[in-house]
PDB file of N, CA and C in Angstrom:
ATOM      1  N   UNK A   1      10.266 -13.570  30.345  1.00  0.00           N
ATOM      2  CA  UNK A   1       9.644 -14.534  29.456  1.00  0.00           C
ATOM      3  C   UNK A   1       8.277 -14.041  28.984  1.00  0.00           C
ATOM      4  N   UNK A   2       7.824 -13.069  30.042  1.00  0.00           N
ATOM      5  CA  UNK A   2       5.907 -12.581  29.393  1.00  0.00           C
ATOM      6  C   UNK A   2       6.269 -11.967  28.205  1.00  0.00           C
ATOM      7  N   UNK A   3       7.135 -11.145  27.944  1.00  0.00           N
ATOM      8  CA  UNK A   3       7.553 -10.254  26.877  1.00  0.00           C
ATOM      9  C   UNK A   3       7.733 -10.851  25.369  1.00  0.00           C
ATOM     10  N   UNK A   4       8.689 -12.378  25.605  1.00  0.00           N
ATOM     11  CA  UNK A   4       8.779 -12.952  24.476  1.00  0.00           C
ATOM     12  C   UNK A   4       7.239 -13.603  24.084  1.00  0.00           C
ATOM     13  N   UNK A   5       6.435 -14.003  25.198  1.00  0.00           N
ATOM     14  CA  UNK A   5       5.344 -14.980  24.667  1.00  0.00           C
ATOM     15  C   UNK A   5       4.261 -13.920  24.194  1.00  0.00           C
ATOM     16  N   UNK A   6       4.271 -12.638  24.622  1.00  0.00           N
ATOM     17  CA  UNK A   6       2.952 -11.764  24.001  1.00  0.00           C
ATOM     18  C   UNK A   6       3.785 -11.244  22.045  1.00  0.00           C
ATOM     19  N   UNK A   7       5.120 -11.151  22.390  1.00  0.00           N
ATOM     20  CA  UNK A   7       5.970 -10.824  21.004  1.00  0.00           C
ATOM     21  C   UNK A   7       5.538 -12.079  19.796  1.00  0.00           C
ATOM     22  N   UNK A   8       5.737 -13.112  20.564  1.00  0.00           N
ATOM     23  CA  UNK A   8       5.139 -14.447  19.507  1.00  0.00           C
ATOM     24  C   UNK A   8       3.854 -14.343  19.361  1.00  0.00           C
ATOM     25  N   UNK A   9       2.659 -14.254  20.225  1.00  0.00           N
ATOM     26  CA  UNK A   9       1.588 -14.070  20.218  1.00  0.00           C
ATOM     27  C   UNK A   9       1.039 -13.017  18.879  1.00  0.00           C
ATOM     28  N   UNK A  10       2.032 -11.570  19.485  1.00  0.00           N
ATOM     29  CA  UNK A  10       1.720 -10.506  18.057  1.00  0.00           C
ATOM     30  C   UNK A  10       1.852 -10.828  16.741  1.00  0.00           C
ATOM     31  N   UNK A  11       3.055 -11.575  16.634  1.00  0.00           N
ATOM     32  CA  UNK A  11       3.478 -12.035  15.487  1.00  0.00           C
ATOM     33  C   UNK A  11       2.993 -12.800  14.671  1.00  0.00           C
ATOM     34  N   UNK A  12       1.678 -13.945  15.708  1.00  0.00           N
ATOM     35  CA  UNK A  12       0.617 -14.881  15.046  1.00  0.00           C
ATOM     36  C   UNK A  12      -0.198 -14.315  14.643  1.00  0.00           C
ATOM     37  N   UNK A  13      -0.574 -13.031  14.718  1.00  0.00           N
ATOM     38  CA  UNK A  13      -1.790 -13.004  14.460  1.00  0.00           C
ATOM     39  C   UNK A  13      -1.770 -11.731  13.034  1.00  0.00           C
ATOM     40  N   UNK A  14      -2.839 -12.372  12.046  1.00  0.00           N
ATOM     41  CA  UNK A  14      -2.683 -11.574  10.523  1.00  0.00           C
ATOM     42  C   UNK A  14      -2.554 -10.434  10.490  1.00  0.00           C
ATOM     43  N   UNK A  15      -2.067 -10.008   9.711  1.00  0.00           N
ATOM     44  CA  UNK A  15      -1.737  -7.943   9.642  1.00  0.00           C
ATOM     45  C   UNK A  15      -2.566  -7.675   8.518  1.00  0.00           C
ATOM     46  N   UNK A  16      -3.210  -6.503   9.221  1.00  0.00           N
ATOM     47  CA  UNK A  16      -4.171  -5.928   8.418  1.00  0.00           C
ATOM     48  C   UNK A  16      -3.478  -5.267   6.681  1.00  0.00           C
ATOM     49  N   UNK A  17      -2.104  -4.884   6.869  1.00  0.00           N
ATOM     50  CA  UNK A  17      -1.414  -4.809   5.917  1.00  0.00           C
ATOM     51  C   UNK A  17      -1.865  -5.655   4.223  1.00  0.00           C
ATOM     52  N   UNK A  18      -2.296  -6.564   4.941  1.00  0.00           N
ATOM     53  CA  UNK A  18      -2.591  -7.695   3.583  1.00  0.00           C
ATOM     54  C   UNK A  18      -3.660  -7.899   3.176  1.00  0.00           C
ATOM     55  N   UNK A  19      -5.033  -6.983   3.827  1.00  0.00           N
ATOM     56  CA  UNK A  19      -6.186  -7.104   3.449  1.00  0.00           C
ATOM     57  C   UNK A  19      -6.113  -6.525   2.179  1.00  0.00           C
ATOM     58  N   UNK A  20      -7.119  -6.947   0.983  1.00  0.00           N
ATOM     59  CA  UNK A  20      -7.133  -6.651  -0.490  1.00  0.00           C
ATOM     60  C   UNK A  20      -7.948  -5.513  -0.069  1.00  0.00           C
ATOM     61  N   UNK A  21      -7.009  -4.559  -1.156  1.00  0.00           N
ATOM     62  CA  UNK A  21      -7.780  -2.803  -0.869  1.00  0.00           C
ATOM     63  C   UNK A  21      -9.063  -2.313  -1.263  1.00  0.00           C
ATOM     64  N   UNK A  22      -9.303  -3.888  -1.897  1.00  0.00           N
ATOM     65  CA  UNK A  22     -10.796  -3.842  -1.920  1.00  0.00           C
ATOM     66  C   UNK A  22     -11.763  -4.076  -1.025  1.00  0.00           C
ATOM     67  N   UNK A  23     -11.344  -4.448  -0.346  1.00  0.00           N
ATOM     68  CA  UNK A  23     -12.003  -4.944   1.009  1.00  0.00           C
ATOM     69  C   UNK A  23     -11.539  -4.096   2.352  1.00  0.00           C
ATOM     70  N   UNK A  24     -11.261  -3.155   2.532  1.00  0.00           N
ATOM     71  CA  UNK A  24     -11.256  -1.951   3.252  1.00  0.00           C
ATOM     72  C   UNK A  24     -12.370  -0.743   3.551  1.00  0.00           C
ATOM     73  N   UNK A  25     -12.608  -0.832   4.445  1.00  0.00           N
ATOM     74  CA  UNK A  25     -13.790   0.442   4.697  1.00  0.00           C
ATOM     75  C   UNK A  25     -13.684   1.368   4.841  1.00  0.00           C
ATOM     76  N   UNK A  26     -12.495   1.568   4.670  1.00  0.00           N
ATOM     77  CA  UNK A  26     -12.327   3.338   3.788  1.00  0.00           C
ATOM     78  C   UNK A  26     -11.320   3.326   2.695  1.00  0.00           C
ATOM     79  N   UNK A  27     -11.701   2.378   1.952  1.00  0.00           N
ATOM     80  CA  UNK A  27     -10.879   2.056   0.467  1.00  0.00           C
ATOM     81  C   UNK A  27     -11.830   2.890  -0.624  1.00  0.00           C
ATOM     82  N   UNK A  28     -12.933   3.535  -0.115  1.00  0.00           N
ATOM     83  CA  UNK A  28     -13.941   3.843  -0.910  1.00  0.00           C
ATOM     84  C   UNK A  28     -13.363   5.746  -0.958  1.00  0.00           C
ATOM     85  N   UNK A  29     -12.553   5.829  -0.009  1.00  0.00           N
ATOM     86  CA  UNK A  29     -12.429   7.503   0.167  1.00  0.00           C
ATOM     87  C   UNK A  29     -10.857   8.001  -0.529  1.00  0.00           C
ATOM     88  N   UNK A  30     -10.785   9.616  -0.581  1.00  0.00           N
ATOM     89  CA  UNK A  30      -9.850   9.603  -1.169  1.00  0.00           C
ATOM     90  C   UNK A  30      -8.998   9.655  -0.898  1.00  0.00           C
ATOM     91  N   UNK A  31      -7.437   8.722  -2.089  1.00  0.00           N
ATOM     92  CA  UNK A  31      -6.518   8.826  -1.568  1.00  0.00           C
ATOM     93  C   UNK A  31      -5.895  10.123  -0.170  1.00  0.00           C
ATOM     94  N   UNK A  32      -4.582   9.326   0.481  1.00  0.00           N
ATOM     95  CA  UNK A  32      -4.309  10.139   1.352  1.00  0.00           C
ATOM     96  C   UNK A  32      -3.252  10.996   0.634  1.00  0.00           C
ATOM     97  N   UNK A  33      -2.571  12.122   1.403  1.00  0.00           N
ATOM     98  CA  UNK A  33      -1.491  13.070   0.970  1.00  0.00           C
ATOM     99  C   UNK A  33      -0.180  11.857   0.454  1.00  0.00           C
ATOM    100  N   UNK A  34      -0.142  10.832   1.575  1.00  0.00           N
ATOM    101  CA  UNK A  34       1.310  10.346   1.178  1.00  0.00           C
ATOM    102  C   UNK A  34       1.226   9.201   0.133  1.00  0.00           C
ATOM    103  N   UNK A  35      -0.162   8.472  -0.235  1.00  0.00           N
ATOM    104  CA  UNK A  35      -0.531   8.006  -1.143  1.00  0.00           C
ATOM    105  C   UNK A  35      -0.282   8.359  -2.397  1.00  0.00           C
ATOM    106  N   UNK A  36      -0.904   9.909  -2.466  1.00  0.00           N
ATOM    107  CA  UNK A  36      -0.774  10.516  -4.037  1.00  0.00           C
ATOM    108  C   UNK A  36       0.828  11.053  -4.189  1.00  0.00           C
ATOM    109  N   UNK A  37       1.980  11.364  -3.024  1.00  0.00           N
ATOM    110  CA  UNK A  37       2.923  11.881  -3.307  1.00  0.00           C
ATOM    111  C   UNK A  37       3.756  10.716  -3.494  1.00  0.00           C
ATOM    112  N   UNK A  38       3.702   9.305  -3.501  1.00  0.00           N
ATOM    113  CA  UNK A  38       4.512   8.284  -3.328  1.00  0.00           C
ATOM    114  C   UNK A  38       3.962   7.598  -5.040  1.00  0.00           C
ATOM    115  N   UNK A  39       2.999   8.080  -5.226  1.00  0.00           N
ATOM    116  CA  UNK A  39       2.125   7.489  -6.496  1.00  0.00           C
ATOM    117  C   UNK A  39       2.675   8.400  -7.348  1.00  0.00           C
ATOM    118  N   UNK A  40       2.900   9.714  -7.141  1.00  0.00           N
ATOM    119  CA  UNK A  40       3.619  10.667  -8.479  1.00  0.00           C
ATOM    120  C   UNK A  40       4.762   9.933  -8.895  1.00  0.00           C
ATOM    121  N   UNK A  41       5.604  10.405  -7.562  1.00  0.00           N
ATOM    122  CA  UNK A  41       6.898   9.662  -8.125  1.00  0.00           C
ATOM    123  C   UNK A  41       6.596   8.171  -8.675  1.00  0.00           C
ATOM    124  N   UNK A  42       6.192   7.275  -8.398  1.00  0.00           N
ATOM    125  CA  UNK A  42       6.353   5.800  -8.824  1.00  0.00           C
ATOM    126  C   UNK A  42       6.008   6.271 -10.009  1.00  0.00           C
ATOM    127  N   UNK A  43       4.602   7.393 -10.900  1.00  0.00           N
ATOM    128  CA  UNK A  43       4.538   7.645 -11.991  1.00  0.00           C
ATOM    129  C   UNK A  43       5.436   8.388 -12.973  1.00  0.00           C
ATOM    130  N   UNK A  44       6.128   8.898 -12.534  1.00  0.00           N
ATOM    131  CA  UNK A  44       7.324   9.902 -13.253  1.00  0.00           C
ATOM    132  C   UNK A  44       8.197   8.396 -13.605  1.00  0.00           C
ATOM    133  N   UNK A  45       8.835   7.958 -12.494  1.00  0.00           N
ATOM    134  CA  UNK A  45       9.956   7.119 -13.208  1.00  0.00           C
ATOM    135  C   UNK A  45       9.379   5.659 -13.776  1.00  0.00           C
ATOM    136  N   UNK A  46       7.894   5.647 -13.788  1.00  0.00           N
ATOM    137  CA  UNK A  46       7.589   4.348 -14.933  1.00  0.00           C
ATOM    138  C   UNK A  46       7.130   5.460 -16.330  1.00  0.00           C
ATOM    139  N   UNK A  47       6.876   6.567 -16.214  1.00  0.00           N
ATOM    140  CA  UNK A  47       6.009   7.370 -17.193  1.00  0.00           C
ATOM    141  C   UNK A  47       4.964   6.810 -17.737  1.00  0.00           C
ATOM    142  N   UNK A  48       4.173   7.011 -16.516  1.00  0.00           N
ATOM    143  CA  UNK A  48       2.804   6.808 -16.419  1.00  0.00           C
ATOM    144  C   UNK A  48       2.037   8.120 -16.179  1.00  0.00           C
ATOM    145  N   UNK A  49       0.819   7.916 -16.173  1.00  0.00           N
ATOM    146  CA  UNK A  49       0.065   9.195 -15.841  1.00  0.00           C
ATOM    147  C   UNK A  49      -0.475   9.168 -14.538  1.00  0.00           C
ATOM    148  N   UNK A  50      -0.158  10.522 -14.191  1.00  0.00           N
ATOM    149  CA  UNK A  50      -1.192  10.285 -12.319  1.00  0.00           C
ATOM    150  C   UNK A  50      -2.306  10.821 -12.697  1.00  0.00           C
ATOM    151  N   UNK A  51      -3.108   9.821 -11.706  1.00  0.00           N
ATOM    152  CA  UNK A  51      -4.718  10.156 -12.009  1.00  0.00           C
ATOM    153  C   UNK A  51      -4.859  10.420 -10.672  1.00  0.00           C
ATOM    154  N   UNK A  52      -4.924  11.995 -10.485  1.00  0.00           N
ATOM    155  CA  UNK A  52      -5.739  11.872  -8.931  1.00  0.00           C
ATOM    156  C   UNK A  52      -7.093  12.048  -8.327  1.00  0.00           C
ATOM    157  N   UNK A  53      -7.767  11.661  -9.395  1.00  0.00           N
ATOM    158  CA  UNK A  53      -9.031  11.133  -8.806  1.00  0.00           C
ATOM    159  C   UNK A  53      -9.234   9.524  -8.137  1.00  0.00           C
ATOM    160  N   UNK A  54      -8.112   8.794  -8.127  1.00  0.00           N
ATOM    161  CA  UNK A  54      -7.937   7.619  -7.282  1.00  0.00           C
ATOM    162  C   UNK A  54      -8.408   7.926  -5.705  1.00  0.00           C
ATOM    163  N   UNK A  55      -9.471   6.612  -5.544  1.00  0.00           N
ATOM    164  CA  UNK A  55      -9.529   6.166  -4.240  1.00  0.00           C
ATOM    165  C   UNK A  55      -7.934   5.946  -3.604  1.00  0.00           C
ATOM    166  N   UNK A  56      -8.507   5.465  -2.100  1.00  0.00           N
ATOM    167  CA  UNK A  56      -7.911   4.818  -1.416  1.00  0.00           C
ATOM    168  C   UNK A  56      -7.478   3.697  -1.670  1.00  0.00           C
ATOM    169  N   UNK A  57      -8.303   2.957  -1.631  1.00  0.00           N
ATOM    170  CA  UNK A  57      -8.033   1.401  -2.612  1.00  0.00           C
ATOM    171  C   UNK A  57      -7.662   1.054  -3.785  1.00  0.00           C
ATOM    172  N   UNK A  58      -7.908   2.411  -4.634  1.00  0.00           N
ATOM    173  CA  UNK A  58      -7.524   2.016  -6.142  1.00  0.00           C
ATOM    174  C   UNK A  58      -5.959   2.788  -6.126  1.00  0.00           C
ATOM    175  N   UNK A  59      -5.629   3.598  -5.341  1.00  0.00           N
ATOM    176  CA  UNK A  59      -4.398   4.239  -4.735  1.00  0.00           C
ATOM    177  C   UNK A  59      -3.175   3.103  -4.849  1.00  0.00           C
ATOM    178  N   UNK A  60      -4.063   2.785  -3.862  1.00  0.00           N
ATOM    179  CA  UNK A  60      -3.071   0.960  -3.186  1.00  0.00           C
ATOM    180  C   UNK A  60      -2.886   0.295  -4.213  1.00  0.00           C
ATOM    181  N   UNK A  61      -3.778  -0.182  -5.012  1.00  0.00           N
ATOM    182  CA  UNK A  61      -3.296  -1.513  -5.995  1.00  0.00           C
ATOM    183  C   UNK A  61      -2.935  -0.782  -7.194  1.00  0.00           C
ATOM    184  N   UNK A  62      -2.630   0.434  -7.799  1.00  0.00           N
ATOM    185  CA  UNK A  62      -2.090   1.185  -8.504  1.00  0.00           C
ATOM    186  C   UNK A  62      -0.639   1.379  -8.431  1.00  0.00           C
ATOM    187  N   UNK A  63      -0.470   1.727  -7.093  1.00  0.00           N
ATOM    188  CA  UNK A  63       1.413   1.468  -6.427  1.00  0.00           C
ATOM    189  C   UNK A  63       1.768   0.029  -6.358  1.00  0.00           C
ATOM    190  N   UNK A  64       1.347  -0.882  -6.322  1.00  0.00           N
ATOM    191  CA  UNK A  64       1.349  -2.391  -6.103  1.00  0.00           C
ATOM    192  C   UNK A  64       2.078  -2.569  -7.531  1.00  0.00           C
ATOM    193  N   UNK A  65       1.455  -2.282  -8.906  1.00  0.00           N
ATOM    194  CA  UNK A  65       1.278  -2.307  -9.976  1.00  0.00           C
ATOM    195  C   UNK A  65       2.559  -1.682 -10.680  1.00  0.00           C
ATOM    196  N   UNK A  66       2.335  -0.473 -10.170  1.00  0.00           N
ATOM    197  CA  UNK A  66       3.989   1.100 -10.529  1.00  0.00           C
ATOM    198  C   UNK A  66       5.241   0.217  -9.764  1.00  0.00           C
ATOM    199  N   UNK A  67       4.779  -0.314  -8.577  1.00  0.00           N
ATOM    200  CA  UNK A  67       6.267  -1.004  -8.412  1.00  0.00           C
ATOM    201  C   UNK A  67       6.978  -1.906  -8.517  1.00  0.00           C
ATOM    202  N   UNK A  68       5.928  -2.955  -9.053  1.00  0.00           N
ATOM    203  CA  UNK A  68       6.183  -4.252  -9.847  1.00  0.00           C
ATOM    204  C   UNK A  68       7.076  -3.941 -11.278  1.00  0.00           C
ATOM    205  N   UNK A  69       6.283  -2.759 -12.034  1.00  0.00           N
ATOM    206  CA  UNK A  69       6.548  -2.082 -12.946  1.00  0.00           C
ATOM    207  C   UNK A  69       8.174  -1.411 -12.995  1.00  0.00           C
ATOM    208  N   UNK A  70       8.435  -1.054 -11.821  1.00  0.00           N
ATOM    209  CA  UNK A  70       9.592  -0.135 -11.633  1.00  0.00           C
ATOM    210  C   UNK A  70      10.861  -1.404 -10.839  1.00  0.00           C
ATOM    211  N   UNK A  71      10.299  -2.084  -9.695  1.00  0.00           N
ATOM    212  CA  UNK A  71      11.275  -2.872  -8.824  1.00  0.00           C
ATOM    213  C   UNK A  71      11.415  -1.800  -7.996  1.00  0.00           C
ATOM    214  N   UNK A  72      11.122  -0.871  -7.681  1.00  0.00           N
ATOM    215  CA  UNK A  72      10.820   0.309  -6.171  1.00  0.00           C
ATOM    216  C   UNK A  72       9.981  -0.657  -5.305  1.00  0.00           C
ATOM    217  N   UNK A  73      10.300  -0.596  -4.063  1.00  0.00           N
ATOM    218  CA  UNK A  73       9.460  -0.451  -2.537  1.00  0.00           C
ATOM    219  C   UNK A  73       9.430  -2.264  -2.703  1.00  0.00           C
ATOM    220  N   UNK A  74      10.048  -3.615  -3.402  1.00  0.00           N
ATOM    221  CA  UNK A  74      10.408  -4.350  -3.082  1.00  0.00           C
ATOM    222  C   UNK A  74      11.300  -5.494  -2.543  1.00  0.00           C
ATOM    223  N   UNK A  75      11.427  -5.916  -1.439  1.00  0.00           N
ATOM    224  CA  UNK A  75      13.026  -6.515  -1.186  1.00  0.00           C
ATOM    225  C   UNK A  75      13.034  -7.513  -2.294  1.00  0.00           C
ATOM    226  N   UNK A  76      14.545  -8.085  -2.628  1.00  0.00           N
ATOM    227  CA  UNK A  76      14.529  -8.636  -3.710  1.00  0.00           C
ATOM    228  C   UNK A  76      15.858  -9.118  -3.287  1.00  0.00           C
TER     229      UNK A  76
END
């Protein structure tokens, strides 16, 4: 039973996942490797342009954007 009540416990509590990438303290640095390689592709099949001078944060809400754009990386 400890197992299920710390599993519910994890589950209450907010995921950093959902913080706005503006509000990240290293949203200011640059994108990562799998950022910019997940951001090409989303740009090839919307034919968009990659800009890789993107932050971290501007990384994030750029793919947010390409996949709304595309219907990639959402359940539906």
């Amino acid at each position: 039973m400890t197992a299920n009540k710390n599993t519910v416990n994890e589950q209450a509590l907010p995921s950093n996942t959902e913080k706005d990438p503006s509000d990240w303290a290293t949203g200011g640095e640059t994108m990562t490797g799998a950022q910019a390689s997940y951001l090409k592709t989303l740009c090839t099949e919307a034919n968009e342009e990659f800009d890789p001078s993107l932050t971290k944060g501007e990384a994030s809400k750029r793919i947010d954007e390409l996949q709304a754009a595309t219907g990639r990386g959402k359940d539906h």
